[in-house]
Protein backbone atom coordinates (compact mmCIF):
# COMPACT_ATOMS: atom_id res chain seq x y z
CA UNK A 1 -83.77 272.10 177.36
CA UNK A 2 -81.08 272.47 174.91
CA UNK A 3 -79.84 269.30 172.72
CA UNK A 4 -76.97 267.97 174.06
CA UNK A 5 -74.73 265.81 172.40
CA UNK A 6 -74.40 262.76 174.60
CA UNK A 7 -71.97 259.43 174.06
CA UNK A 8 -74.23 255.91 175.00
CA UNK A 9 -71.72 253.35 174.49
CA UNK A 10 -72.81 249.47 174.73
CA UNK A 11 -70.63 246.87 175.80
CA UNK A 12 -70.64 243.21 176.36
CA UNK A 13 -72.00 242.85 180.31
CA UNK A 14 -75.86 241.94 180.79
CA UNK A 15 -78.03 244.72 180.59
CA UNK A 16 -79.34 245.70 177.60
CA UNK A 17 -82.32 246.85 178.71
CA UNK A 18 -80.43 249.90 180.74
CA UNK A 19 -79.25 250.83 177.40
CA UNK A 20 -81.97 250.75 175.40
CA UNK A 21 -84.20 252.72 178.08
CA UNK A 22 -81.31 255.50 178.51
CA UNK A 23 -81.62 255.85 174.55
CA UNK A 24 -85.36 256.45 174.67
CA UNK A 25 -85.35 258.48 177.52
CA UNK A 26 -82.35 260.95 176.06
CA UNK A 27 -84.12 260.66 172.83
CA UNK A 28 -87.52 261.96 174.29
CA UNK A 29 -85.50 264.43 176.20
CA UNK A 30 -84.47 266.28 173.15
CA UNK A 31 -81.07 265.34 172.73
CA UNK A 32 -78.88 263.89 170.05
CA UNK A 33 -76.91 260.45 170.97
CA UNK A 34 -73.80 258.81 169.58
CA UNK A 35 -74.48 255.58 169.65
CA UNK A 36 -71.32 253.09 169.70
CA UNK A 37 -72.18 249.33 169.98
CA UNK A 38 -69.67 246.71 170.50
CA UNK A 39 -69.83 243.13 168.91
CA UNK A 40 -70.29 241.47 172.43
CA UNK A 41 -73.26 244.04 172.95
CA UNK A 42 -74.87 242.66 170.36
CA UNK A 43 -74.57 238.69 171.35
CA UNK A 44 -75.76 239.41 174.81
CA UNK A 45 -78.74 241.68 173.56
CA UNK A 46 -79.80 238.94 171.32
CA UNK A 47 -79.46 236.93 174.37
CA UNK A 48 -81.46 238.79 176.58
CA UNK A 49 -83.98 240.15 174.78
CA UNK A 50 -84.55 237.89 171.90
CA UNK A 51 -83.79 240.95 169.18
CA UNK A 52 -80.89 241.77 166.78
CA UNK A 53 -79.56 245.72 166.97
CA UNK A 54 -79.02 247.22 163.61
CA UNK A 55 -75.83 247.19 161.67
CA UNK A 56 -74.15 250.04 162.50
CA UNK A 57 -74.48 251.42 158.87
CA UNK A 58 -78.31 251.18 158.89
CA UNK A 59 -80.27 253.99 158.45
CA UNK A 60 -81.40 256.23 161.36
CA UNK A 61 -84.94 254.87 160.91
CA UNK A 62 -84.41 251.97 161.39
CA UNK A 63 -82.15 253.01 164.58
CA UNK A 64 -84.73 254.91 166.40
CA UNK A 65 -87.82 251.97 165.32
CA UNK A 66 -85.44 249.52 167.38
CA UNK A 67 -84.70 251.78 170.30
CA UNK A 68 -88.68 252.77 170.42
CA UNK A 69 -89.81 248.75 170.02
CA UNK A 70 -87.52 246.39 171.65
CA UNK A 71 -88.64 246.76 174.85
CA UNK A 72 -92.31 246.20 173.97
CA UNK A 73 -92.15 243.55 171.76
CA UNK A 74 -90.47 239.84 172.42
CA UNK A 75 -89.13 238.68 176.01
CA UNK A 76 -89.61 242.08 177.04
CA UNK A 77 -93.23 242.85 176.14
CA UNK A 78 -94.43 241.07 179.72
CA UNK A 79 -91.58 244.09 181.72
CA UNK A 80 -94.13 246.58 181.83
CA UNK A 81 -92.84 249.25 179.50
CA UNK A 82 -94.94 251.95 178.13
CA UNK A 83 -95.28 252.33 174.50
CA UNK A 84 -93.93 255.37 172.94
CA UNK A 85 -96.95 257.41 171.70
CA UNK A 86 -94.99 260.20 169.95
CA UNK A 87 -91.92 260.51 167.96
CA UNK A 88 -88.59 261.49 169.53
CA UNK A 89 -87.82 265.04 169.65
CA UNK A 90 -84.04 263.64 169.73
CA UNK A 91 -81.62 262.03 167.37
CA UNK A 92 -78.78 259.66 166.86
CA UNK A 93 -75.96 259.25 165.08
CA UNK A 94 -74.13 255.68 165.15
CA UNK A 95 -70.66 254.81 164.73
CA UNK A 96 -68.48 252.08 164.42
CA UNK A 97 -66.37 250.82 167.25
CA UNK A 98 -63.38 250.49 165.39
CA UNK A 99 -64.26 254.56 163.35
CA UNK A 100 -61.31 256.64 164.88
CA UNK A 101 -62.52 259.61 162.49
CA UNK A 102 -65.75 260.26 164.71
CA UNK A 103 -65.94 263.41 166.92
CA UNK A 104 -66.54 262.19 169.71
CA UNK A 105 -62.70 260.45 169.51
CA UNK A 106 -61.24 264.49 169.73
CA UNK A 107 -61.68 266.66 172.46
CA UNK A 108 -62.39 269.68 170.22
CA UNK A 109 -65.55 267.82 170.03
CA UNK A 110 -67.91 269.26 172.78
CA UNK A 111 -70.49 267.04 174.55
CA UNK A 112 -72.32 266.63 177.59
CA UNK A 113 -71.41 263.52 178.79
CA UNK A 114 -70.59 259.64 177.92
CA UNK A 115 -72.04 257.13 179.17
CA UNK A 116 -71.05 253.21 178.83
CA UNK A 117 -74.02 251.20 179.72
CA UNK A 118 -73.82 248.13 180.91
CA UNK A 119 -70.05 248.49 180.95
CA UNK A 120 -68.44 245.06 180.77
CA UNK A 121 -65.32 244.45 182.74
CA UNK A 122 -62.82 244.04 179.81
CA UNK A 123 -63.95 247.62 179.16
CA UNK A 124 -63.34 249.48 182.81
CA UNK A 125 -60.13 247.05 182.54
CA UNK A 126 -59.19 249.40 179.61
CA UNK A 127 -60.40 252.41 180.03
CA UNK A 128 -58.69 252.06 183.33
CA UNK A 129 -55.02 251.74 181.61
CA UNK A 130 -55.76 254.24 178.64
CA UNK A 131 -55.16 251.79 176.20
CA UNK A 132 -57.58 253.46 173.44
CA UNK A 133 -57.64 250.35 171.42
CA UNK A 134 -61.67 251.18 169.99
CA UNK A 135 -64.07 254.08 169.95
CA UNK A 136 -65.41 253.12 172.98
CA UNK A 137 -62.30 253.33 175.41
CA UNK A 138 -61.01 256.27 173.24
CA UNK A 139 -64.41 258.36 173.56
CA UNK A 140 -64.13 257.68 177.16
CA UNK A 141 -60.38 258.38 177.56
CA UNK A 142 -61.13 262.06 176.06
CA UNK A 143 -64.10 262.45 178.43
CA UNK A 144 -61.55 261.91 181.73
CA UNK A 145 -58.98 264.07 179.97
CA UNK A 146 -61.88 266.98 178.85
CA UNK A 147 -63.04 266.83 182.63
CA UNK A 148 -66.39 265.78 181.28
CA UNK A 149 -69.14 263.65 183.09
CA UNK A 150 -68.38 260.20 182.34
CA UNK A 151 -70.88 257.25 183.87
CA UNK A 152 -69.81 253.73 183.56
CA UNK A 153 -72.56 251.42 184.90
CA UNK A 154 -70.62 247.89 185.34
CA UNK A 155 -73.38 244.88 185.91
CA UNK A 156 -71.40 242.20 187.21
CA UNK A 157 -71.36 240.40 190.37
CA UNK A 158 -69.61 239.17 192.58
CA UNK A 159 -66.80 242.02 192.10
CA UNK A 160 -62.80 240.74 191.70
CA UNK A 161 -60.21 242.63 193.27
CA UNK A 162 -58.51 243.52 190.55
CA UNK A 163 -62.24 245.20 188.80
CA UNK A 164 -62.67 246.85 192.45
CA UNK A 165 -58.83 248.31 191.89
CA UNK A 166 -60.17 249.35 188.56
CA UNK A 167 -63.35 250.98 189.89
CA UNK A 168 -60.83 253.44 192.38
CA UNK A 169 -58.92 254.04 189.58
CA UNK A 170 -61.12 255.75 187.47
CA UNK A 171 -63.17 257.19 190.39
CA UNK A 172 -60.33 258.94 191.68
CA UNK A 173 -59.77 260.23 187.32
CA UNK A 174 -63.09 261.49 187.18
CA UNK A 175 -65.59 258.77 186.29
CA UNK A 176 -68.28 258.38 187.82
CA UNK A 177 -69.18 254.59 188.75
CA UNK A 178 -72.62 253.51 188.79
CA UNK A 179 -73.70 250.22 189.33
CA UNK A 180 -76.85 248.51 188.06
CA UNK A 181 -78.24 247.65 191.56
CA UNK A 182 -81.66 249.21 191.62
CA UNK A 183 -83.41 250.44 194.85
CA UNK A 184 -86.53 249.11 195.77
CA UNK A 185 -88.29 252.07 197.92
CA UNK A 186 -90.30 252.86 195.01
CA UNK A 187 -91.90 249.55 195.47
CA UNK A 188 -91.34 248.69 192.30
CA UNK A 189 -94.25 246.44 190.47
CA UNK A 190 -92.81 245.04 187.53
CA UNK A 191 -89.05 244.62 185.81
CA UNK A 192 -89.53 248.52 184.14
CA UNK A 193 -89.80 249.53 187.49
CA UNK A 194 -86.55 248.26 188.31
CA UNK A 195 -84.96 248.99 184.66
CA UNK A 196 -86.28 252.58 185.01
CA UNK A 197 -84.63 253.50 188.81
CA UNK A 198 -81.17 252.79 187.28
CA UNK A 199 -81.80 254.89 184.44
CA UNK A 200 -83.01 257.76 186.36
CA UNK A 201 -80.25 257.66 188.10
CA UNK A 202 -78.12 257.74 185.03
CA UNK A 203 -80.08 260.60 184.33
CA UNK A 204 -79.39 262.29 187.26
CA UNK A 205 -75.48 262.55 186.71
CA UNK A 206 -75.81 264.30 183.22
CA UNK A 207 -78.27 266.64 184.11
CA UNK A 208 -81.09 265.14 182.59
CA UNK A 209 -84.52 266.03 183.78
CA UNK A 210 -87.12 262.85 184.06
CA UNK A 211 -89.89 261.64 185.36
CA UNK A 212 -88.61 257.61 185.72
CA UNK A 213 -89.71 257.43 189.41
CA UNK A 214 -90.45 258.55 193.14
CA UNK A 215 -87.63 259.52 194.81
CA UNK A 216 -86.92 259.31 198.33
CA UNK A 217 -89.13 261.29 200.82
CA UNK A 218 -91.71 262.05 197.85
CA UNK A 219 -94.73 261.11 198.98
CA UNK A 220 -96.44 261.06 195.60
């Protein structure tokens, strides 16, 4: 498959596991990810999964050493993820959520897709009114404008009006809203299970090709 660029934003809802596996599976697939991590990401990461991201100016080593352990080391090491045996045929660039002179803030700047994973609600809120204030709402904003996929996978519950009002809003722009609630026909056996049907599904809606899981009517 050809290497895609492809936007993973990661904002302050719970989570971080989604993003983290997304990264590892686009990595593996061969593609190259911008990587744009909010401040509240990184409290509720440390949160959930006992780890600190990199600084966003840290080398690319170090990046892609985080993305390949965090879920197999710490809290998460009893979830059931695989180790990764071989290096990613992928990379990553990261920027900073406040860097207005990345590419991915122009639409002359071609991608694949964008997701924001989790997406807190203080982000649809925004991205919702095109206010642009940070990469994040900005890089999205171009992706409704360019007509490009753009998957916003809120984790919150129960759901307020006004982030259901939201939610129709930028479903009827072009987004494509994708909840963490995992299926369970897969019989899922352990919390990767359940981390991995999400991101296949994620998958799914930018054309990724995966393996993550049985799908309905498969009987192997």
């Amino acid at each position: 498959m050809k290497q895609r660029n492809i936007v993973l934003a990661i904002t302050g809802a719970s989570g971080s596991a989604y993003a983290i596996r997304l990264a590892q599976v686009l990595l593996s697939a061969g593609h190259h990810i911008h990587l744009i991590v909010s401040g509240a990401a990184r409290q509720v990461a440390a949160q959930e999964l006992n780890v600190g991201i990199p600084a966003d100016n840290a080398a690319v080593d170090e990046w892609t050493d985080f993305i390949k352990t965090a879920l197999t080391s710490g809290i998460a090491a009893a979830w059931g993820f695989n180790k990764w045996s071989t290096e990613f045929s992928g990379t990553c660039s990261v920027h900073g959520i406040g860097d207005y002179s990345a590419g991915i803030a122009s639409g002359s700047f071609l991608t694949g897709g964008m997701v924001i994973c989790p997406c807190s609600m203080g982000t649809l809120s925004a991205i919702a009114c095109g206010s642009s204030t940070n990469l994040v709402q900005r890089s999205a904003d171009v992706h409704l404008k360019e007509r490009r996929p753009l998957v916003l996978v809120p984790r919150e519950t129960p759901l307020s009006l006004v982030a259901l009002e939201n939610m129709t809003g930028l479903s009827r722009a072009g987004a494509t809203i994708l909840p963490a609630m995992p299926g369970f026909y897969q019989r899922p056996a352990c919390v990767a299970n359940i981390v991995d049907f999400v991101v296949a599904r994620i998958c799914d809606h930018l054309q990724v090709e995966h393996s993550l899981m049985r799908r309905w009517g498969e009987t192997t």
